[in-house]
C-alpha atoms as a PDB file:
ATOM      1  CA  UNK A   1       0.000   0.000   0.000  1.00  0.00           C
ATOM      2  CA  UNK A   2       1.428   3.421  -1.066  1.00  0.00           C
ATOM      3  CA  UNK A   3       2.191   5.877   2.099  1.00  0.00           C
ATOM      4  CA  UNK A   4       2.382   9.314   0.125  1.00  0.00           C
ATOM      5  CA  UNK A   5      -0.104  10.497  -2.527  1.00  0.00           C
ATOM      6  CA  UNK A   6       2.276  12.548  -5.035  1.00  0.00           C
ATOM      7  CA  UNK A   7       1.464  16.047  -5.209  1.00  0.00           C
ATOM      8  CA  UNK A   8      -1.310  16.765  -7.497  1.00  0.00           C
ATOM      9  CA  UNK A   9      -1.784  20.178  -8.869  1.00  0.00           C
ATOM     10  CA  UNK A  10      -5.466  20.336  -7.836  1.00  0.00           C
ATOM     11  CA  UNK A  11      -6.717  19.496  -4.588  1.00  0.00           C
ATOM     12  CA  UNK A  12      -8.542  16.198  -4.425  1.00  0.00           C
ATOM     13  CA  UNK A  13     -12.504  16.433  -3.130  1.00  0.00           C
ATOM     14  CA  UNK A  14     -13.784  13.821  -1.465  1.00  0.00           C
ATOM     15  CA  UNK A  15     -17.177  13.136  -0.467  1.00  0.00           C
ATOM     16  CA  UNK A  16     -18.232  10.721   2.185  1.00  0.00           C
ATOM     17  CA  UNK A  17     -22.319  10.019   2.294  1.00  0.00           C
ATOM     18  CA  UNK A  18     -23.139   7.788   5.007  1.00  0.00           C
ATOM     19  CA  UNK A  19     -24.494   7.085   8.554  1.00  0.00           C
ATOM     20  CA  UNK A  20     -23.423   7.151  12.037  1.00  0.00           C
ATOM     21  CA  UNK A  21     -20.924   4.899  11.020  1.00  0.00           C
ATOM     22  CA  UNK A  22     -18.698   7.895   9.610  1.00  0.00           C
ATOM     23  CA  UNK A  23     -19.443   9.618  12.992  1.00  0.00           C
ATOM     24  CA  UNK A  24     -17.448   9.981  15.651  1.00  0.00           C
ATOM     25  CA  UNK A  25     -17.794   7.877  19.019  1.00  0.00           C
ATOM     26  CA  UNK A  26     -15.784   9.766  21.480  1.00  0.00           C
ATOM     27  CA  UNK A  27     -17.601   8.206  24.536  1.00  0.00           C
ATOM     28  CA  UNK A  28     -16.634   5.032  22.689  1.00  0.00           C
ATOM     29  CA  UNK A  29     -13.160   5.528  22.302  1.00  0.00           C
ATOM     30  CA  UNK A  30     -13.856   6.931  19.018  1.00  0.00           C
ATOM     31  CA  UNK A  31     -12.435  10.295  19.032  1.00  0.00           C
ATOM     32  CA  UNK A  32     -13.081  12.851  15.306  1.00  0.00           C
ATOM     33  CA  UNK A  33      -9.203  11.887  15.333  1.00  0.00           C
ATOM     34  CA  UNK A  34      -9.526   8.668  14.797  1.00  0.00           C
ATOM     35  CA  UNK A  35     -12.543   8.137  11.751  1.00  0.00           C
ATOM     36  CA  UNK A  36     -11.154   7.664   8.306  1.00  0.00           C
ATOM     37  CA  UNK A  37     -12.872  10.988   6.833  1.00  0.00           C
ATOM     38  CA  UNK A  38     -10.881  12.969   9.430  1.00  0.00           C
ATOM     39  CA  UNK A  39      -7.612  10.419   8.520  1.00  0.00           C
ATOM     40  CA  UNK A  40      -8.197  11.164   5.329  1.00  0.00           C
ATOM     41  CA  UNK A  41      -8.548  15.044   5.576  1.00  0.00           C
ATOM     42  CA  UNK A  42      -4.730  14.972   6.882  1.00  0.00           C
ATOM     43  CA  UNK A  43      -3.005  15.114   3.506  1.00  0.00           C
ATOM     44  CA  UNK A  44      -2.627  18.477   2.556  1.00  0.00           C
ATOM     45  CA  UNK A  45      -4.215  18.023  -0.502  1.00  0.00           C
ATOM     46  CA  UNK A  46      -7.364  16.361  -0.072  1.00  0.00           C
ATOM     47  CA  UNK A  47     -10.713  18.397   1.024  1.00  0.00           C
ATOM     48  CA  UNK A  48     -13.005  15.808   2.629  1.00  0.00           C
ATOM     49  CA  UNK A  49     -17.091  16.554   2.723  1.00  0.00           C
ATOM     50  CA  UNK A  50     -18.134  14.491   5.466  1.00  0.00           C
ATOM     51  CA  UNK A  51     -22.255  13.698   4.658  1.00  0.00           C
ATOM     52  CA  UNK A  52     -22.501  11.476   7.552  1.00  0.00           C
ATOM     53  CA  UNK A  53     -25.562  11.573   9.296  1.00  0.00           C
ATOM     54  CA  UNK A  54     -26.866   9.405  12.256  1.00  0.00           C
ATOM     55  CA  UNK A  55     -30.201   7.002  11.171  1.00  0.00           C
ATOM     56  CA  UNK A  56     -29.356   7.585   8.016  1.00  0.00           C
ATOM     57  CA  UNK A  57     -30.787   5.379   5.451  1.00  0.00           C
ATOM     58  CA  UNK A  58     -30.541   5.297   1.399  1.00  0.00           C
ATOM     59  CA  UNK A  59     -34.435   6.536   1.271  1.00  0.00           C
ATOM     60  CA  UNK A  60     -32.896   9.662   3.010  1.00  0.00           C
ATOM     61  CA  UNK A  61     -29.982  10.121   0.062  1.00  0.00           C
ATOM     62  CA  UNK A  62     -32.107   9.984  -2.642  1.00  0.00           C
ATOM     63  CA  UNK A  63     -34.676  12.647  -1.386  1.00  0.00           C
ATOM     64  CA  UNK A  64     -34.639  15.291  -4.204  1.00  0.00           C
ATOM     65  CA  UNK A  65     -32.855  18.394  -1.912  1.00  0.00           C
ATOM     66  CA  UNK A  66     -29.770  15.304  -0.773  1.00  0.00           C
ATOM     67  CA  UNK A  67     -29.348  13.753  -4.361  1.00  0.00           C
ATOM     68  CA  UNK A  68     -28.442  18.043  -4.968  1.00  0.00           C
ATOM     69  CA  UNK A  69     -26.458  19.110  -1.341  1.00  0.00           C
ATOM     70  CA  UNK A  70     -24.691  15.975  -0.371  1.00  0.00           C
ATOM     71  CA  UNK A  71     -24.198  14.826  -3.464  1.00  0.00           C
ATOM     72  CA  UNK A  72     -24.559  16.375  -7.049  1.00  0.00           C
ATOM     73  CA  UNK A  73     -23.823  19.822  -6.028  1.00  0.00           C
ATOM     74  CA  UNK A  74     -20.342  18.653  -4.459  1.00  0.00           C
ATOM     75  CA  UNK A  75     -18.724  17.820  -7.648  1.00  0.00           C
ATOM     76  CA  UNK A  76     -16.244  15.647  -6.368  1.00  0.00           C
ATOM     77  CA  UNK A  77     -13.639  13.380  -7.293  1.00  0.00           C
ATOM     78  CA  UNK A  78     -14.107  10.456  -5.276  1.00  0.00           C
ATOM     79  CA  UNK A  79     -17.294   9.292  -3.521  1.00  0.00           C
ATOM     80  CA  UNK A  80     -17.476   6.760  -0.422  1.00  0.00           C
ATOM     81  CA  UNK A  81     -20.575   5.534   0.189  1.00  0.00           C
ATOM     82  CA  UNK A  82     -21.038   4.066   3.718  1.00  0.00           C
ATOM     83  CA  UNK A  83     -25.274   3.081   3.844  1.00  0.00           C
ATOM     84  CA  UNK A  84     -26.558   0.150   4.214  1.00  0.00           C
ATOM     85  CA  UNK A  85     -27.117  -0.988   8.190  1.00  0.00           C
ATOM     86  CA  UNK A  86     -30.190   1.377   8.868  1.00  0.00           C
ATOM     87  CA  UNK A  87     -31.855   0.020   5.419  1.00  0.00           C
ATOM     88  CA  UNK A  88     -31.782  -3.726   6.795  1.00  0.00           C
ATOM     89  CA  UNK A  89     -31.505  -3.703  10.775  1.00  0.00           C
ATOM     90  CA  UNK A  90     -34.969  -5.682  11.201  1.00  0.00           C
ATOM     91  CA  UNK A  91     -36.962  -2.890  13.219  1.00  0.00           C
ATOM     92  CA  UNK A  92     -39.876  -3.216  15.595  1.00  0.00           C
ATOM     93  CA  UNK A  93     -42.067  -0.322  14.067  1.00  0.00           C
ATOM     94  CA  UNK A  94     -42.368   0.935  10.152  1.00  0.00           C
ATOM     95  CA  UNK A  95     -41.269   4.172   9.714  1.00  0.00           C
ATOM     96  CA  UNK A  96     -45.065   5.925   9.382  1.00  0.00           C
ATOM     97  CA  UNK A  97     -45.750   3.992  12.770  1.00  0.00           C
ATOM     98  CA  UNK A  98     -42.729   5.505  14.061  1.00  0.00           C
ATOM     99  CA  UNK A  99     -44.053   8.815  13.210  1.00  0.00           C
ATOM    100  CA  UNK A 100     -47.333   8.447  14.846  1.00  0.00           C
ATOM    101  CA  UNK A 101     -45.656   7.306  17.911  1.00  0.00           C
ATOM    102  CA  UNK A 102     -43.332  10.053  18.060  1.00  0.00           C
ATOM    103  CA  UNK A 103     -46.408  12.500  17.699  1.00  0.00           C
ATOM    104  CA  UNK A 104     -48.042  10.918  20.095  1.00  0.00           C
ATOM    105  CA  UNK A 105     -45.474  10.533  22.746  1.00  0.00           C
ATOM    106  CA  UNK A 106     -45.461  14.555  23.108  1.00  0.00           C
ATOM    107  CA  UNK A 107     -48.999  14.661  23.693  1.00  0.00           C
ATOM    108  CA  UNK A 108     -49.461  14.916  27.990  1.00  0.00           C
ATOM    109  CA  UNK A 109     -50.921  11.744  29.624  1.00  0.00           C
ATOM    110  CA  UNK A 110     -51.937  10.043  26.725  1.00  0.00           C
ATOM    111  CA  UNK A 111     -47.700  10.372  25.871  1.00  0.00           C
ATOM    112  CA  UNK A 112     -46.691   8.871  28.765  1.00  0.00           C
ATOM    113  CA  UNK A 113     -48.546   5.304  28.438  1.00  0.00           C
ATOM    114  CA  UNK A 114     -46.698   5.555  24.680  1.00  0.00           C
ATOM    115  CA  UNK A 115     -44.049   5.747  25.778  1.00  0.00           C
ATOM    116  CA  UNK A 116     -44.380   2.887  28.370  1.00  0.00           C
ATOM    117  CA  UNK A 117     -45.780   0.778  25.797  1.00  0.00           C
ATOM    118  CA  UNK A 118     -42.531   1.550  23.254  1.00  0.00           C
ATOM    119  CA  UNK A 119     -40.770   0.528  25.854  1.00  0.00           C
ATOM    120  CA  UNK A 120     -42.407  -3.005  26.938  1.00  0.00           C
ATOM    121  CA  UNK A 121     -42.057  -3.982  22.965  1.00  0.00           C
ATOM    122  CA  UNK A 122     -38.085  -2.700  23.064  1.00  0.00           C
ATOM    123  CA  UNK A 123     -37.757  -5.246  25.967  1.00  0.00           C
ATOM    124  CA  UNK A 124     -38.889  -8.063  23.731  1.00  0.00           C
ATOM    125  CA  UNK A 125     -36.892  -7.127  20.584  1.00  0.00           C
ATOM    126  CA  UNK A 126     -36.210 -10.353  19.391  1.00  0.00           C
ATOM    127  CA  UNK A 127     -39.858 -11.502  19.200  1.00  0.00           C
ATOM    128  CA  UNK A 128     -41.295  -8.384  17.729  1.00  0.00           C
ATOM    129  CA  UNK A 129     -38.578  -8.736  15.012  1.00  0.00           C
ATOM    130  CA  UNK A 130     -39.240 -11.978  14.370  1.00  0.00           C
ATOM    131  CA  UNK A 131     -43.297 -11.494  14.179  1.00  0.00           C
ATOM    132  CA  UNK A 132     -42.952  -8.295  12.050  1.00  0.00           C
ATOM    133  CA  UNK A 133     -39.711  -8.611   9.746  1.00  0.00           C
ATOM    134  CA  UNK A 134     -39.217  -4.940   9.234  1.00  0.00           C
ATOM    135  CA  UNK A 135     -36.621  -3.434   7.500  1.00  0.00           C
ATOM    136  CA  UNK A 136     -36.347   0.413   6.514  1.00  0.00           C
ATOM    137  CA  UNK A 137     -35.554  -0.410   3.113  1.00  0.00           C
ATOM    138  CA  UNK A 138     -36.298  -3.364   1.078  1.00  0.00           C
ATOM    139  CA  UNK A 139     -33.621  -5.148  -0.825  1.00  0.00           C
ATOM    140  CA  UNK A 140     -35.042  -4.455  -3.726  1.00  0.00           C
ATOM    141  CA  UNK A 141     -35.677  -0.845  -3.057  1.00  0.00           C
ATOM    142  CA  UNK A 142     -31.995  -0.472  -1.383  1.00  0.00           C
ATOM    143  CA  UNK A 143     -30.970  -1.478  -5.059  1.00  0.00           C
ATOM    144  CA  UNK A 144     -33.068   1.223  -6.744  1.00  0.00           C
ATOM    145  CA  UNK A 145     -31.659   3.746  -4.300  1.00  0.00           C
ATOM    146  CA  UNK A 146     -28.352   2.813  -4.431  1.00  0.00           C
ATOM    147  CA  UNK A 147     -28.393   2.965  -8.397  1.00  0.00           C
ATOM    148  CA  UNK A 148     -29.885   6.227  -8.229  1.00  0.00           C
ATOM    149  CA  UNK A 149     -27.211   7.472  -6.331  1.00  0.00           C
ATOM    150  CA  UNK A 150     -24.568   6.504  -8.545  1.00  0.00           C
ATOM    151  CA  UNK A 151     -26.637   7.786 -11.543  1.00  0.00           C
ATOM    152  CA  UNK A 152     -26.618  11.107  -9.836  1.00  0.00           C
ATOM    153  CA  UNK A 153     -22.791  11.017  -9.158  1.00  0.00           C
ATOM    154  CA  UNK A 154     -22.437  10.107 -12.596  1.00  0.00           C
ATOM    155  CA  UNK A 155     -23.503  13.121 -13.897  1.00  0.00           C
ATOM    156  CA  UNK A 156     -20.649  14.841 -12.842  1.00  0.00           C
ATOM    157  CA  UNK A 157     -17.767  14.557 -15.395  1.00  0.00           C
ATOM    158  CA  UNK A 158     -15.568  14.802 -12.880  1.00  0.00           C
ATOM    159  CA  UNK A 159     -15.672  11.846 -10.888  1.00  0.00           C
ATOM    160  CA  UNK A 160     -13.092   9.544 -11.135  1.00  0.00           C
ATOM    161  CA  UNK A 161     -14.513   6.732  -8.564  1.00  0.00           C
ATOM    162  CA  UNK A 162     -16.569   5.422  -6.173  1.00  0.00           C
ATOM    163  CA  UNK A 163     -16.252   3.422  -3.016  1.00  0.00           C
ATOM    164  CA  UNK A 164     -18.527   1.563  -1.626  1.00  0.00           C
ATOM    165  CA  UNK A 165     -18.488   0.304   1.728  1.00  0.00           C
ATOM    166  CA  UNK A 166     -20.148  -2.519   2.799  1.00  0.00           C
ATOM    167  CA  UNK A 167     -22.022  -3.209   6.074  1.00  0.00           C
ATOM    168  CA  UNK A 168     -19.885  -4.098   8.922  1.00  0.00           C
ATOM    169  CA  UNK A 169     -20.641  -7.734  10.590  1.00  0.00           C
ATOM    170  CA  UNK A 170     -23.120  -7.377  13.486  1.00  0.00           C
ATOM    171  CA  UNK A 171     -21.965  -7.781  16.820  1.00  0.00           C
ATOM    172  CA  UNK A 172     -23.721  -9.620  19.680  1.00  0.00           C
ATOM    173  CA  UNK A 173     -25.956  -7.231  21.012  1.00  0.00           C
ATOM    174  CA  UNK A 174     -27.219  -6.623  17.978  1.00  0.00           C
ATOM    175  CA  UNK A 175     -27.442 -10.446  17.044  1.00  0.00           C
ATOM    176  CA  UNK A 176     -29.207 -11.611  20.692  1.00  0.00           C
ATOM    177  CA  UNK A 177     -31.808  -8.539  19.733  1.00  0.00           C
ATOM    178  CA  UNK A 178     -33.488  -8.493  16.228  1.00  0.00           C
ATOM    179  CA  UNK A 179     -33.848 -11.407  14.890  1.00  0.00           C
ATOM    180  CA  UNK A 180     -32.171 -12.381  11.217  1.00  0.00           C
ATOM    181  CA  UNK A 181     -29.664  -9.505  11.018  1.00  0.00           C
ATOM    182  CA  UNK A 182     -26.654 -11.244  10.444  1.00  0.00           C
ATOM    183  CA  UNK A 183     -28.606 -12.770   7.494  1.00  0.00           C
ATOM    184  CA  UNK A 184     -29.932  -9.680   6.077  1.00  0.00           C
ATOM    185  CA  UNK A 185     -26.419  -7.906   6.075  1.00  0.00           C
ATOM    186  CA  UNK A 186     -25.308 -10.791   4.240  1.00  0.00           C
ATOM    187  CA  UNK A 187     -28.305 -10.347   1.464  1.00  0.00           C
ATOM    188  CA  UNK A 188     -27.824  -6.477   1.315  1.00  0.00           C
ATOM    189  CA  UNK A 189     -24.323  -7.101   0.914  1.00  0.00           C
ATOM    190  CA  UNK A 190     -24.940  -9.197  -2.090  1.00  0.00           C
ATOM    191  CA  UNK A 191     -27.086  -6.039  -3.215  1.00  0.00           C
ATOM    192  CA  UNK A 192     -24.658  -4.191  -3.319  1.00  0.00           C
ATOM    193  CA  UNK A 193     -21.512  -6.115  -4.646  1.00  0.00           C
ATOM    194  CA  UNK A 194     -24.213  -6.783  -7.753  1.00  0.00           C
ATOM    195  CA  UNK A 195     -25.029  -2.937  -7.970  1.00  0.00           C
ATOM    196  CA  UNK A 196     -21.172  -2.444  -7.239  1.00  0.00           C
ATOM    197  CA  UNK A 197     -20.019  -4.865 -10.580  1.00  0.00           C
ATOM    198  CA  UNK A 198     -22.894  -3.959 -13.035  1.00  0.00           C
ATOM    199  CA  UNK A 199     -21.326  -0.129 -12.536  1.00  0.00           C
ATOM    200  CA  UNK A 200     -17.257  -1.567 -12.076  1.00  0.00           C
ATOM    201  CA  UNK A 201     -16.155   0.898 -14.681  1.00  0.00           C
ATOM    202  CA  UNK A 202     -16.428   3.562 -11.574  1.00  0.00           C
ATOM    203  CA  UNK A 203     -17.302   1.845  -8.703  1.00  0.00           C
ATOM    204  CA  UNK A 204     -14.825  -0.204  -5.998  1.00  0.00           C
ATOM    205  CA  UNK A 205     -16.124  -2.200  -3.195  1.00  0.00           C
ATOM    206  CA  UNK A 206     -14.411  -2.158   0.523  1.00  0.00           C
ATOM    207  CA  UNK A 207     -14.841  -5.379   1.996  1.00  0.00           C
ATOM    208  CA  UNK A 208     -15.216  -3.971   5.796  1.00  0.00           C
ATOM    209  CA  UNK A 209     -17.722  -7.251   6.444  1.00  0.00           C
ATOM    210  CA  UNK A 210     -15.285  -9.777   6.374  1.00  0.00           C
ATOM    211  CA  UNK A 211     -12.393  -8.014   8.056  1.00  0.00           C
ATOM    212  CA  UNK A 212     -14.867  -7.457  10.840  1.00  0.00           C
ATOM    213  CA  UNK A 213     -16.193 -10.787  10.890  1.00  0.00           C
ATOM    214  CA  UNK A 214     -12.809 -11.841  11.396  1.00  0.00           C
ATOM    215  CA  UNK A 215     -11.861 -10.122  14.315  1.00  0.00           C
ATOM    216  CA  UNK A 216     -14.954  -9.853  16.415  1.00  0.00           C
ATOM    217  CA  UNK A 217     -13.580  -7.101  18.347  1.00  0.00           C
ATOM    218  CA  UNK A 218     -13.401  -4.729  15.465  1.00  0.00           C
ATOM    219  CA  UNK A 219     -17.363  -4.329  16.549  1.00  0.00           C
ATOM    220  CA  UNK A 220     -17.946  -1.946  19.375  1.00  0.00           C
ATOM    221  CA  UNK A 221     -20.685  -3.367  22.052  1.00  0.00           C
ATOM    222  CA  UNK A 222     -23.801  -1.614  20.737  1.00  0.00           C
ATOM    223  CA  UNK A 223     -23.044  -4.245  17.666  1.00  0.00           C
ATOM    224  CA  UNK A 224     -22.812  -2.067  14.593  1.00  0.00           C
ATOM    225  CA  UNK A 225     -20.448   0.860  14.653  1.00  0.00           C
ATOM    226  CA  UNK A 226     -16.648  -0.369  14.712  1.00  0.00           C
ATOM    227  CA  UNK A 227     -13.485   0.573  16.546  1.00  0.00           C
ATOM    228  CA  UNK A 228     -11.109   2.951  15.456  1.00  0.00           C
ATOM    229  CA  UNK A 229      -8.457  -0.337  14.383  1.00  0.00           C
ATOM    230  CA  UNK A 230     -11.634  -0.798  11.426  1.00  0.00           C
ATOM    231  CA  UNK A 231     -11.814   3.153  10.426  1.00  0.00           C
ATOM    232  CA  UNK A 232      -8.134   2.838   9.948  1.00  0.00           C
ATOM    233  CA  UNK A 233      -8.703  -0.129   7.872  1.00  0.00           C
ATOM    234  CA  UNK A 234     -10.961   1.900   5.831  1.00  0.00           C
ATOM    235  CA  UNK A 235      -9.135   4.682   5.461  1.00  0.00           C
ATOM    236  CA  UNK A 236      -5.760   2.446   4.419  1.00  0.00           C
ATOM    237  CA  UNK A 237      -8.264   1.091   1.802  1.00  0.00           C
ATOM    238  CA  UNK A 238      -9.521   4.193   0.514  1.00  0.00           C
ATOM    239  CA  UNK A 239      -6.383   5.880   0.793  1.00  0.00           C
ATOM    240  CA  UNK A 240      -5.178   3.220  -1.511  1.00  0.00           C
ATOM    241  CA  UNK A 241      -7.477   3.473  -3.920  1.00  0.00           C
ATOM    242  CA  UNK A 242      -7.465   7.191  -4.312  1.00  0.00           C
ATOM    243  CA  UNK A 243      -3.271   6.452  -5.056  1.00  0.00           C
ATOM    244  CA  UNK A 244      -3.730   3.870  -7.396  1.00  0.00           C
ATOM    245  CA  UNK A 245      -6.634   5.714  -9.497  1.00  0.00           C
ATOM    246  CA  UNK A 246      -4.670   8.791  -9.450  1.00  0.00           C
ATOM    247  CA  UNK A 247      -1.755   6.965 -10.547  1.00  0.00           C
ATOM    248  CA  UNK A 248      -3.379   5.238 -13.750  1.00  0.00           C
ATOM    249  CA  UNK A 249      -3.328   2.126 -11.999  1.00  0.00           C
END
């Protein structure tokens, strides 16, 4: 793996559109210090437009006023795209249920016993999962987002490549709580590695699921965001890439 970009005579813009997982964690041991889009900000001449966003799903991206701010308006050379747990973490409630119950939970008395009640169902995660099966975003629809996203990213003449991430194994308490996960990462992964070799002319794919997998550790105990060994994993891989493609490799 190279270690020093050569000088380029224009600055190198980056854009990172993702989750939580491109966050920092500093209660977590995860200080801004230690994510790759900070690691990656270091070299003097890369500018790094960190779109993370916590709860972030694809559905959010491709809403007309993100496809334009986070992403087409940036004009950028490279593109990381980090989505993918939100869209298939099985979930207890759909998202227009979640919206009642938010509404609802602010209303006095009535608000209260919501709330109690969200809570009794949180307790028994794993069978509420199970009953319902959940998920943000479809497969198929995480498909049709994520191609929408490169087809907006495309329209800039100026890219040069895309990364895409993909989702990070589940730890434990994330496993023990909602049921199938592991197995739906595994099917949204295949999502995307399709999406991610129908569009290889641009597009590279991160493997951040099996390096996790491997070293169970890498997870951090809430079972989806990883340590700062995995975001320097990431950025060594991205880092790499942004080398090679800028060499003509």
């Amino acid at each position: 793996m190279r270690t020093v970009l050569e000088p380029a005579k224009d600055i190198i813009k980056v854009a990172v559109i993702g989750d939580s997982l491109a966050l920092t964690r500093p209660t977590e041991g995860l200080p801004v210090e230690n994510i790759y889009p900070t690691k990656l900000a270091m070299h003097q001449n890369i500018v790094v437009f960190n779109r993370g966003k916590s709860n972030a799903d694809t559905d959010y991206f491709v809403e007309a006023e993100q496809l334009y701010h986070s992403i087409r308006n940036l004009e950028c050379d490279y593109y990381v795209i980090h989505l993918g747990i939100c869209d298939c973490s099985p979930r207890i409630f759909s998202k227009t249920e979640k919206i009642v119950l938010q509404l609802v939970a602010s209303l006095p008395y009535i608000g209260k016993l919501s709330r109690a009640w969200i809570g009794v169902k949180s307790r028994a995660r794993m069978y509420h999962t199970k009953r319902r099966r959940i998920q943000n975003v479809t497969a198929k629809n995480y498909r049709t987002n994520l191609l929408k996203i490169l087809e907006t990213i495309r329209e800039s003449k100026k890219v040069r490549k895309v990364i895409l991430l993909n989702i990070a194994a589940a730890g434990p308490h994330l496993t023990e709580r909602s049921y199938g996960v592991a197995e739906l990462i595994s099917q949204y992964n295949d999502v995307l590695a399709t999406v991610a070799l129908e569009n290889k002319d641009i597009v590279t794919v991160v493997d951040v699921h099996t390096y996790s997998k491997s070293a169970p550790e890498r997870v951090l105990p809430d079972g989806h965001h990883v340590d700062h060994v995995t975001h320097d994993y990431i950025y060594k891989a991205v880092y790499d890439i942004i080398c090679k493609t800028e060499a003509g490799l």
